[in-house]
N, C-alpha and C. Protein backbone atom coordinates (compact mmCIF):
# COMPACT_ATOMS: atom_id res chain seq x y z
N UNK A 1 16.84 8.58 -2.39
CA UNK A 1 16.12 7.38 -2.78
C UNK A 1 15.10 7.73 -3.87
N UNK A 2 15.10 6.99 -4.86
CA UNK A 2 14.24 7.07 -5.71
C UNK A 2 12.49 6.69 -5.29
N UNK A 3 11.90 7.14 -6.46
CA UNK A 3 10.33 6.35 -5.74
C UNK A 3 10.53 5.96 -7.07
N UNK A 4 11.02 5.22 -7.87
CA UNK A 4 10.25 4.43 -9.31
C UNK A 4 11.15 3.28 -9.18
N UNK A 5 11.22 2.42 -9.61
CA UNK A 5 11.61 0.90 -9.21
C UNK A 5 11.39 0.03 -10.50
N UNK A 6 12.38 -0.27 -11.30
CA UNK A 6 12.44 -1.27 -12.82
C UNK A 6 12.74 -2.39 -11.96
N UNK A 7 11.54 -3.41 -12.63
CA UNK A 7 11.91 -4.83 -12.77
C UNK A 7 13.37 -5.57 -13.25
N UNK A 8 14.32 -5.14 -12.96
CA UNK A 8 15.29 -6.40 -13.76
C UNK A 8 16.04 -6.84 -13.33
N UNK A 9 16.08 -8.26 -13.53
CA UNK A 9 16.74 -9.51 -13.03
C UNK A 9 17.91 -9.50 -13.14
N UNK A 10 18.34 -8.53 -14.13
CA UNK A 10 20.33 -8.81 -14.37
C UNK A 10 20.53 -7.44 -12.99
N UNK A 11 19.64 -6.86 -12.22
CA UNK A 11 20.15 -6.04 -11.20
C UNK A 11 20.15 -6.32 -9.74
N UNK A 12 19.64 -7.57 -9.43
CA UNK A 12 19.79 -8.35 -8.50
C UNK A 12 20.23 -10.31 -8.93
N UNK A 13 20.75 -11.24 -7.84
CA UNK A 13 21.09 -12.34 -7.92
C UNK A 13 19.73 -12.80 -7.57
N UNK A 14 19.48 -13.86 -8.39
CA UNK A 14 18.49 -15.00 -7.90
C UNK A 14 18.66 -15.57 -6.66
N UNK A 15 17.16 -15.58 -6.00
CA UNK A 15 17.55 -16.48 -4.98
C UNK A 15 16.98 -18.44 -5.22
N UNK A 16 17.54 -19.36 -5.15
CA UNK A 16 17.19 -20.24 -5.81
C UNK A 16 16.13 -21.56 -4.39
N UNK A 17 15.18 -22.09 -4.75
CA UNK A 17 14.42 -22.61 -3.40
C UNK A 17 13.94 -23.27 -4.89
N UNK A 18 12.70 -24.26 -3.39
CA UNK A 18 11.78 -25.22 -3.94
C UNK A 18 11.01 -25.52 -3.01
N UNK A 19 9.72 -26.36 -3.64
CA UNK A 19 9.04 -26.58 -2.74
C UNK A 19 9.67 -26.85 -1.19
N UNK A 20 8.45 -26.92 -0.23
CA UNK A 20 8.42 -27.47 1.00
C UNK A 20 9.01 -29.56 0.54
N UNK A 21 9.67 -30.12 1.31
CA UNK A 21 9.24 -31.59 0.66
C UNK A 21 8.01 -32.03 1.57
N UNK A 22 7.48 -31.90 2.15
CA UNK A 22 5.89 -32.24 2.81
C UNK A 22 4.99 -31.85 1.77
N UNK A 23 4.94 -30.58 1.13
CA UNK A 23 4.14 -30.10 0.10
C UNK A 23 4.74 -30.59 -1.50
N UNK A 24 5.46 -31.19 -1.97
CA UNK A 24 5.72 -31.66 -3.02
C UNK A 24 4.64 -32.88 -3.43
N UNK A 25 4.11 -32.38 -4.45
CA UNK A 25 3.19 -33.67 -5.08
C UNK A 25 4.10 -34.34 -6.40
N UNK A 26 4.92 -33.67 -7.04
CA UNK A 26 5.08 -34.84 -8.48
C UNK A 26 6.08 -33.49 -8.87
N UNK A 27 7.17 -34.31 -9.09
CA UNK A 27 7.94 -33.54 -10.04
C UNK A 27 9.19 -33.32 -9.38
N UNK A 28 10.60 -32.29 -9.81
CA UNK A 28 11.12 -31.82 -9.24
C UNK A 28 11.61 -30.17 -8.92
N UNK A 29 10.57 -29.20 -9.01
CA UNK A 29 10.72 -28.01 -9.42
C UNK A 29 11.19 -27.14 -8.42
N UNK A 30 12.14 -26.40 -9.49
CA UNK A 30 13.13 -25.53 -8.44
C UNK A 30 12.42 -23.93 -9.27
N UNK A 31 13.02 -23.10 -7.99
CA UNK A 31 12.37 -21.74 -7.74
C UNK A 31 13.38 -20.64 -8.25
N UNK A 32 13.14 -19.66 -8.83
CA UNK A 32 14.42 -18.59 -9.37
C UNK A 32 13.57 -16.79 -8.76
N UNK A 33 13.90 -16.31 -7.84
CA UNK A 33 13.22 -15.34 -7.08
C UNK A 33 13.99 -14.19 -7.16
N UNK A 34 13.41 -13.33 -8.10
CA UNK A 34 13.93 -11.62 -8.03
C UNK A 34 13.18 -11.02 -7.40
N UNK A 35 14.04 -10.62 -5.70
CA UNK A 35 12.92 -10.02 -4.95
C UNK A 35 13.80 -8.10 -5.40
N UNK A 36 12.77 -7.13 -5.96
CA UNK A 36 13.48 -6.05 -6.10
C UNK A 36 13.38 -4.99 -4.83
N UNK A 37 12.17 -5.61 -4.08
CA UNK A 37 11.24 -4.62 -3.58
C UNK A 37 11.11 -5.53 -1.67
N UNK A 38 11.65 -4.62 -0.66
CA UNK A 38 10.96 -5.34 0.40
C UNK A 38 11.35 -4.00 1.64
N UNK A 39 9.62 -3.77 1.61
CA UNK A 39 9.46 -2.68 2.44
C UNK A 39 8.69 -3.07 3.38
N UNK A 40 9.43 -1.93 4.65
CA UNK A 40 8.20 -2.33 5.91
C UNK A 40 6.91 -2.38 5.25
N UNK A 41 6.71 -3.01 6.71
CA UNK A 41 5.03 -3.22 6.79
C UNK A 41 4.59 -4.82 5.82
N UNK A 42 5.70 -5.19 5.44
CA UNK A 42 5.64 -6.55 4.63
C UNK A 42 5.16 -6.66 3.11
N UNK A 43 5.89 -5.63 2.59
CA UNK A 43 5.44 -5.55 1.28
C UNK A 43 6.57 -5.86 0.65
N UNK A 44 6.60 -7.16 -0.76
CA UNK A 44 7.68 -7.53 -1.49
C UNK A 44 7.13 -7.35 -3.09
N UNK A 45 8.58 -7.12 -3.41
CA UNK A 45 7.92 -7.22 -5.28
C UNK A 45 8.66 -7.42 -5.64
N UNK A 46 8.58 -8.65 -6.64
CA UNK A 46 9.34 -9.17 -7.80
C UNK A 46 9.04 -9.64 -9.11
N UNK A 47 9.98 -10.74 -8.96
CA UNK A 47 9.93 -11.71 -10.47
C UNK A 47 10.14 -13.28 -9.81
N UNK A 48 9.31 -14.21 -10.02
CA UNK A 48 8.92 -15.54 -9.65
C UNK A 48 9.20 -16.30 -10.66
N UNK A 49 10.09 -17.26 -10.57
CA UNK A 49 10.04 -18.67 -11.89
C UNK A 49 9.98 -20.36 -11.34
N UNK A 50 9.00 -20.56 -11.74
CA UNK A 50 9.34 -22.35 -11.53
C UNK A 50 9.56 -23.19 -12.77
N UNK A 51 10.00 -24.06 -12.63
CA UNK A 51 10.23 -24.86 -13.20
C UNK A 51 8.85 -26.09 -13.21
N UNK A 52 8.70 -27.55 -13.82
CA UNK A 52 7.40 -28.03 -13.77
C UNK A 52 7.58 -28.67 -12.80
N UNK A 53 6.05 -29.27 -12.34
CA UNK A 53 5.94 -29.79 -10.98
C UNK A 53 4.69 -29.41 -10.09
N UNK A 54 4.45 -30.21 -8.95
CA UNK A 54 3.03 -30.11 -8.83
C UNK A 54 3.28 -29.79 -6.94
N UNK A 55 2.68 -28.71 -6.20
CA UNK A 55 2.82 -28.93 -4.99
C UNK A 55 1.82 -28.39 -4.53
N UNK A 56 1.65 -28.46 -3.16
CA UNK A 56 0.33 -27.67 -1.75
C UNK A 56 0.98 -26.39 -1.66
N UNK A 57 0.07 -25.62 -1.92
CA UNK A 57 0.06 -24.26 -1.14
C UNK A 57 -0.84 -23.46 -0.01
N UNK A 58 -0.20 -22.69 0.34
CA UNK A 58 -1.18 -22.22 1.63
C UNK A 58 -1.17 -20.43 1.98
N UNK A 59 -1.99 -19.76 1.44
CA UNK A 59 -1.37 -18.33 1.48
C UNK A 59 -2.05 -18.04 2.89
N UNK A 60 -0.77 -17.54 4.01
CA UNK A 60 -1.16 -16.12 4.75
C UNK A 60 -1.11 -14.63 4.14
N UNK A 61 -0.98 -14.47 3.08
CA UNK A 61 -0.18 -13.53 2.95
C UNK A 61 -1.29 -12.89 1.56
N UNK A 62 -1.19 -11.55 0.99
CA UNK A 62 -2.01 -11.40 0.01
C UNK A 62 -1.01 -11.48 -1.09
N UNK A 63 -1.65 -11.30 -2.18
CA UNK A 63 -0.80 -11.51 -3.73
C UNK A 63 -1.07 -11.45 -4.84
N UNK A 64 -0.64 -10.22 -5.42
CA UNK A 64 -1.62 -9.98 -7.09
C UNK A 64 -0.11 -10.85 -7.64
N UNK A 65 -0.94 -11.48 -8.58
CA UNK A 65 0.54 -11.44 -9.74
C UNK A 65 0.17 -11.13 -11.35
N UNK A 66 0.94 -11.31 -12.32
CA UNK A 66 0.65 -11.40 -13.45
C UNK A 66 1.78 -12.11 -14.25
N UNK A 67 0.79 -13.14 -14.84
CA UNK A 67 2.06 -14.28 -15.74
C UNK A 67 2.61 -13.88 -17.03
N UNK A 68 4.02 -13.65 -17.00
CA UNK A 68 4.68 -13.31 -18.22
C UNK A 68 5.07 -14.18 -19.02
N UNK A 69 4.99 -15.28 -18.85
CA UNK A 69 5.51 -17.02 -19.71
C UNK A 69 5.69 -18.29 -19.11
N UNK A 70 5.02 -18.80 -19.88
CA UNK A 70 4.75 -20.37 -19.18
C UNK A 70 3.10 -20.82 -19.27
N UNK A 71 3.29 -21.98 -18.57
CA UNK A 71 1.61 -22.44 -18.11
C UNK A 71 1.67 -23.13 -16.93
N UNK A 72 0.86 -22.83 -16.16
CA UNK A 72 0.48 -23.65 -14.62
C UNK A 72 -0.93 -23.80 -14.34
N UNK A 73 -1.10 -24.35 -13.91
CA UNK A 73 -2.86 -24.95 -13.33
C UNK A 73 -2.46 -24.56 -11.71
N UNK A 74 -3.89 -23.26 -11.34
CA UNK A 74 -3.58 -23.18 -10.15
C UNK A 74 -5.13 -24.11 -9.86
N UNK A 75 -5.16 -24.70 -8.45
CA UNK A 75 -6.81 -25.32 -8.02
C UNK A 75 -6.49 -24.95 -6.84
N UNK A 76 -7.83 -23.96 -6.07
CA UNK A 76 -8.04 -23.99 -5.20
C UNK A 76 -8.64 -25.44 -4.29
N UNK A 77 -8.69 -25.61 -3.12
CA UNK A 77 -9.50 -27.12 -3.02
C UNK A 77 -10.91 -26.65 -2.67
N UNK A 78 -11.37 -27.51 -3.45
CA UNK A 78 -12.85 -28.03 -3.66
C UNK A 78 -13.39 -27.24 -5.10
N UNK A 79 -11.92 -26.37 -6.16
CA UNK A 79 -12.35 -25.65 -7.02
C UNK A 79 -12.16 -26.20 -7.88
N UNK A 80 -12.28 -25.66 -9.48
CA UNK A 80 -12.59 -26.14 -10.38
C UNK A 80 -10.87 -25.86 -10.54
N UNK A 81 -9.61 -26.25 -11.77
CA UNK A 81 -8.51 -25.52 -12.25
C UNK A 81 -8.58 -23.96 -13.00
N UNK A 82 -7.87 -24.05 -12.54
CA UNK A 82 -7.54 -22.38 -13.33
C UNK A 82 -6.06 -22.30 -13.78
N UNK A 83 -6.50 -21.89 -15.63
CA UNK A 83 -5.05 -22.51 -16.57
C UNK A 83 -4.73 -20.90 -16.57
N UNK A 84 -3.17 -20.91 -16.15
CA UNK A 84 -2.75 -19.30 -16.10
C UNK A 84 -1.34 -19.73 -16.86
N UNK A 85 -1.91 -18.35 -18.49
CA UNK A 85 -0.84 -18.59 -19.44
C UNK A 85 -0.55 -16.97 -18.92
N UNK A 86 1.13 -16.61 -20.15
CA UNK A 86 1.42 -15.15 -20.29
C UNK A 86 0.53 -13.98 -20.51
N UNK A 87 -0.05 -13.24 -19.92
CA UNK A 87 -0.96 -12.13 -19.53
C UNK A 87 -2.36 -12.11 -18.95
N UNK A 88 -2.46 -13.53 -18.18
CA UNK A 88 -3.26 -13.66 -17.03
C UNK A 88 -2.65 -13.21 -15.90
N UNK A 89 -3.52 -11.97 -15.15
CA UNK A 89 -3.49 -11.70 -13.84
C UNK A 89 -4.33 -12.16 -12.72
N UNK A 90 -3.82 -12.57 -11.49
CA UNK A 90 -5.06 -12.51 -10.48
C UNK A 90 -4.58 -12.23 -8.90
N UNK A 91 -5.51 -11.93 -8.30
CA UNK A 91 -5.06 -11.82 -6.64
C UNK A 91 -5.36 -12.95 -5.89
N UNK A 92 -4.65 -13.15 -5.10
CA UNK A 92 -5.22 -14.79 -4.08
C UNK A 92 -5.19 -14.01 -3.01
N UNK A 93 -6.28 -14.13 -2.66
CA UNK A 93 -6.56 -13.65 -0.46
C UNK A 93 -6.24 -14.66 0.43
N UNK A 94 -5.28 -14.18 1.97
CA UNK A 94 -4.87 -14.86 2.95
C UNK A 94 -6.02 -16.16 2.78
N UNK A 95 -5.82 -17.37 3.12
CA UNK A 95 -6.70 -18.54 3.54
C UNK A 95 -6.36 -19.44 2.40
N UNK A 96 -6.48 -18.66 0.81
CA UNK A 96 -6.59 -19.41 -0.19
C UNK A 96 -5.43 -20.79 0.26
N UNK A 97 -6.08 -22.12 -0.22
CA UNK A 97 -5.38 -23.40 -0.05
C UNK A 97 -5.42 -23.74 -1.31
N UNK A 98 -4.46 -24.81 -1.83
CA UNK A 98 -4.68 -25.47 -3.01
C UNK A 98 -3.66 -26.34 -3.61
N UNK A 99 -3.51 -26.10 -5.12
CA UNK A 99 -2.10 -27.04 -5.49
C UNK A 99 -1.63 -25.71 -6.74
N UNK A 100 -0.52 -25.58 -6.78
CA UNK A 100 0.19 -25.13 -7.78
C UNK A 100 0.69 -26.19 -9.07
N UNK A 101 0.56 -26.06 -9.84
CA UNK A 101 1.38 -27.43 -11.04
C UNK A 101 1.71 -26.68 -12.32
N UNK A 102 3.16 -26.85 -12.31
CA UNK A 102 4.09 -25.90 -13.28
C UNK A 102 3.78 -26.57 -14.50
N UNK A 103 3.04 -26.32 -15.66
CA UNK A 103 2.93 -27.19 -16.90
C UNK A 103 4.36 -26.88 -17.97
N UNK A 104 4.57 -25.83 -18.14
CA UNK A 104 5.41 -25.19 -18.75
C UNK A 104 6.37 -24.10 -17.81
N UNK A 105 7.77 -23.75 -17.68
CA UNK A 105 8.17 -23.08 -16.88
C UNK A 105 7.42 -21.92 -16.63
N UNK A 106 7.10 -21.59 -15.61
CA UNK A 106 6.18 -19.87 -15.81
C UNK A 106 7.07 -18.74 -14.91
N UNK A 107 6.92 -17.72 -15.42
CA UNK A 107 7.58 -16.48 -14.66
C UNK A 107 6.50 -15.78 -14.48
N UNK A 108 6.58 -15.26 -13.35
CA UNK A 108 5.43 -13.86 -12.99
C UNK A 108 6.43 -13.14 -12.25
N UNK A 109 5.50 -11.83 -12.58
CA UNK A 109 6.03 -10.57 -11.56
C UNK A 109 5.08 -10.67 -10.19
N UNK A 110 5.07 -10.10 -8.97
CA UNK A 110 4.35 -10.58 -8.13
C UNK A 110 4.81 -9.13 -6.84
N UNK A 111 3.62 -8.66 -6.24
CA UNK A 111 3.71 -8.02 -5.40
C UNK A 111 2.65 -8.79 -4.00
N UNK A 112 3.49 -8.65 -2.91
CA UNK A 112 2.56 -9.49 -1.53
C UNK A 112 3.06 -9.07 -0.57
N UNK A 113 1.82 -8.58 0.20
CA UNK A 113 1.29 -8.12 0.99
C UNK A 113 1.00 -8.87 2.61
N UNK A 114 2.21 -8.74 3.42
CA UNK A 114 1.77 -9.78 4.87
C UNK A 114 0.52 -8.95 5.12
């Protein structure tokens, strides 16, 4: 087994999802998921794409990502928006609540942590 691990999408199949429909606010956005990475202890890493569209989120889970293309407005609730274009990174901690809204398709790479 190797220990170094390339990102790429032509080396695994997409897995294709969408929102919850309880959590759907506006739109119809579908999900394109390169998971490369899923090791005990609940650790995953990939490549994330949506399409536009607006829904509720709810993290148990931790999550750095970093956006490679697109635009989305993440809002925590009761927060101000936060516009995440291609080479914005950030981490969201278990609890974080809010809305996701796909402005432009966005892809991130994404590692999370149960």
């Amino acid at each position: 087994m190797s220990h170094m691990l390339k990102f790429d999408p032509n080396s695994v199949e997409a897995e294709i999802g969408a929102p919850a429909p309880d959590r759907l606010i506006s739109g119809a956005p579908e999900f394109r998921t390169w998971n490369f990475e899923e090791a005990p202890g609940g650790l995953y890493a990939g490549i994330w794409e949506a399409t536009p569209g607006k829904w509720r989120v709810a993290y148990d889970e931790w999550e750095y990502f970093h956006i490679l293309a697109g635009h989305s407005i993440l809002t925590g609730d009761g927060e101000e928006p936060i516009h995440l274009k291609a080479g914005d990174s950030m981490v969201l901690r278990p609890g974080f609540k809010g809305t996701w809204e796909v402005i432009e398709t966005t892809r991130k790479d994404y590692v999370i942590r149960l």
